[in-house]
C-alpha atoms as a PDB file:
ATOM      1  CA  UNK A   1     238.846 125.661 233.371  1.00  0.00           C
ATOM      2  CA  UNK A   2     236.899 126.257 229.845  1.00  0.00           C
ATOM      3  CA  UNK A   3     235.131 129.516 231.430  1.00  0.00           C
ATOM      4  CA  UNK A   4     238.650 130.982 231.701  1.00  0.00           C
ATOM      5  CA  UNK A   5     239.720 129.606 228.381  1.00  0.00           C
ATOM      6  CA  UNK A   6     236.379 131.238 227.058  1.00  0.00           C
ATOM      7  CA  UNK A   7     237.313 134.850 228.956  1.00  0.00           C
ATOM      8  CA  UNK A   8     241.059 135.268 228.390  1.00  0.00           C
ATOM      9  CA  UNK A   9     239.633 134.529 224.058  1.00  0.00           C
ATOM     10  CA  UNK A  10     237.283 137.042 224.729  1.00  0.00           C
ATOM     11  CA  UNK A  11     239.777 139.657 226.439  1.00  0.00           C
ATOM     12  CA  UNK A  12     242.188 138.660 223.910  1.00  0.00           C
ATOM     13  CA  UNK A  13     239.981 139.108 220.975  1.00  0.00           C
ATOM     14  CA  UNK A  14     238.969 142.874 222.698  1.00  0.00           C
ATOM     15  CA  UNK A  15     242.350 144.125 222.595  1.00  0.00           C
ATOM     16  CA  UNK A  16     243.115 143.177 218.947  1.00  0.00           C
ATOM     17  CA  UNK A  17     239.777 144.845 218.002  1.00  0.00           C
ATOM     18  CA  UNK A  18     241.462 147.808 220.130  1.00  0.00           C
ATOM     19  CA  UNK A  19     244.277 147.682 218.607  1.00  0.00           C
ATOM     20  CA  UNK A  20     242.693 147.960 215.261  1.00  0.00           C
ATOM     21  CA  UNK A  21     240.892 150.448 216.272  1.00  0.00           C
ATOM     22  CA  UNK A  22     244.080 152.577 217.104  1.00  0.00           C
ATOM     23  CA  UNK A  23     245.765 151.875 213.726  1.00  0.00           C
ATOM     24  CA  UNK A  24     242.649 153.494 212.281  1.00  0.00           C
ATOM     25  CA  UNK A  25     242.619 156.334 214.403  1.00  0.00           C
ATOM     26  CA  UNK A  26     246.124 157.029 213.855  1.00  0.00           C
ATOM     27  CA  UNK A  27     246.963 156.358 210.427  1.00  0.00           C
ATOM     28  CA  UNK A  28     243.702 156.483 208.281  1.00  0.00           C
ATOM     29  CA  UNK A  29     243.372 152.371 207.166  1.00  0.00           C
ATOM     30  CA  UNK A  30     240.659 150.508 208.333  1.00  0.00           C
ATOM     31  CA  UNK A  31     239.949 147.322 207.835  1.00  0.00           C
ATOM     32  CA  UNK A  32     237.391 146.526 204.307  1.00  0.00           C
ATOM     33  CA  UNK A  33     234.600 144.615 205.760  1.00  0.00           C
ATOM     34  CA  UNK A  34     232.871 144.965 202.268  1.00  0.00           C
ATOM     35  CA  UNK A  35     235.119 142.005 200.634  1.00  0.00           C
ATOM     36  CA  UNK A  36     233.207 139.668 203.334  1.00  0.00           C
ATOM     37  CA  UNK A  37     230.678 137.808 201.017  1.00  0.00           C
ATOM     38  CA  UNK A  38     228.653 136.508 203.988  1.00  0.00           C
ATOM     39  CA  UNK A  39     226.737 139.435 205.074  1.00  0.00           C
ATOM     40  CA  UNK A  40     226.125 137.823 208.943  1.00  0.00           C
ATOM     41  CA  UNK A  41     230.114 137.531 209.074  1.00  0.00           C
ATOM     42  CA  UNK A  42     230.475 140.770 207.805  1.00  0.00           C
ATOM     43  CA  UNK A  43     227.646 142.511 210.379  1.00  0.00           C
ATOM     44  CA  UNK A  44     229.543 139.939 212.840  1.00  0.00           C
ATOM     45  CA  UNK A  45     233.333 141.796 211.756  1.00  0.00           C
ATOM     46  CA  UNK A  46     231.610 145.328 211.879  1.00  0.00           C
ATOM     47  CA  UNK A  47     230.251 144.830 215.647  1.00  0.00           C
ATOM     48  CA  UNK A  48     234.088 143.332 216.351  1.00  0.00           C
ATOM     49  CA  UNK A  49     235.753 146.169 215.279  1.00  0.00           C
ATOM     50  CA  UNK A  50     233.117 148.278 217.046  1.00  0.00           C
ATOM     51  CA  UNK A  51     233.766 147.016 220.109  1.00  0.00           C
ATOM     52  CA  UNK A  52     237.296 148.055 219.397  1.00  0.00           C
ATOM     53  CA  UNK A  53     236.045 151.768 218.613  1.00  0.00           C
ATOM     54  CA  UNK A  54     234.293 152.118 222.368  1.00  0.00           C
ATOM     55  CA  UNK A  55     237.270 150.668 224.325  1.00  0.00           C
ATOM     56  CA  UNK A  56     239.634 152.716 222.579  1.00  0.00           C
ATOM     57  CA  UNK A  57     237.147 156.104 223.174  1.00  0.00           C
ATOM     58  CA  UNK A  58     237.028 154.903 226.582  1.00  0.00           C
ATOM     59  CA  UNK A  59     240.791 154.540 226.736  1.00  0.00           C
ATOM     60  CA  UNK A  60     241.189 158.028 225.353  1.00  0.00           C
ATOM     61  CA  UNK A  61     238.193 159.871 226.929  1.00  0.00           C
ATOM     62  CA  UNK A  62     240.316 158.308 230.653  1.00  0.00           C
ATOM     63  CA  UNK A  63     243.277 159.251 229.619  1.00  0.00           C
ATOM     64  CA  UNK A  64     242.516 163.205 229.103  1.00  0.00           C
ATOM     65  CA  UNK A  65     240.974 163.420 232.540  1.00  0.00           C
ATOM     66  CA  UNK A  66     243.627 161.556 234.189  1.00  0.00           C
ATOM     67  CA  UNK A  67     246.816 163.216 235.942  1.00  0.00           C
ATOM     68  CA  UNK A  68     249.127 160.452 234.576  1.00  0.00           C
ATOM     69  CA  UNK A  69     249.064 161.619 230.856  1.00  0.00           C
ATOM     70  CA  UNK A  70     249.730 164.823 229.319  1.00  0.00           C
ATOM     71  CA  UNK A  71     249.285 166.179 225.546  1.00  0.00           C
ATOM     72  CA  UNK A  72     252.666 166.031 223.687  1.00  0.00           C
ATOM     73  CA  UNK A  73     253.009 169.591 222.323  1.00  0.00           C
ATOM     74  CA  UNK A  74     255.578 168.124 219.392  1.00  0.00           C
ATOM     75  CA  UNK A  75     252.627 167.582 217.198  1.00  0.00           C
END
């Protein structure tokens, strides 16, 4: 029972970091890491929110080779 607890945190905290990701791919604002004082919560944040980056180019690098999506020509 705590492994799952442990996993669905873990999955959980992956798709916020996604998320985040996303918002800074699609508007421009990224979250300040600098205004962490501690500088092993701060490395910790930046690896976080990198995690974030990879899923999300994984997400989108899936997406263009897959039949199910197609580029919206309105932008």
């Amino acid at each position: 029972m705590a492994l799952g607890k442990i996993v669905h945190y873990a999955v959980d905290a992956v798709l916020v970091s996604t998320v985040v990701a996303g918002i800074r791919r699609s508007s421009g604002f990224a979250v300040n890491t600098t205004l962490i004082p501690d500088p092993t919560m701060r490395s910790f944040a930046d690896r976080f929110l990198g995690v974030g980056e990879t899923i999300f180019d994984m997400a989108a690098a899936t997406s263009v080779n897959s039949d199910y999506f197609r580029k919206d020509s309105r932008r």
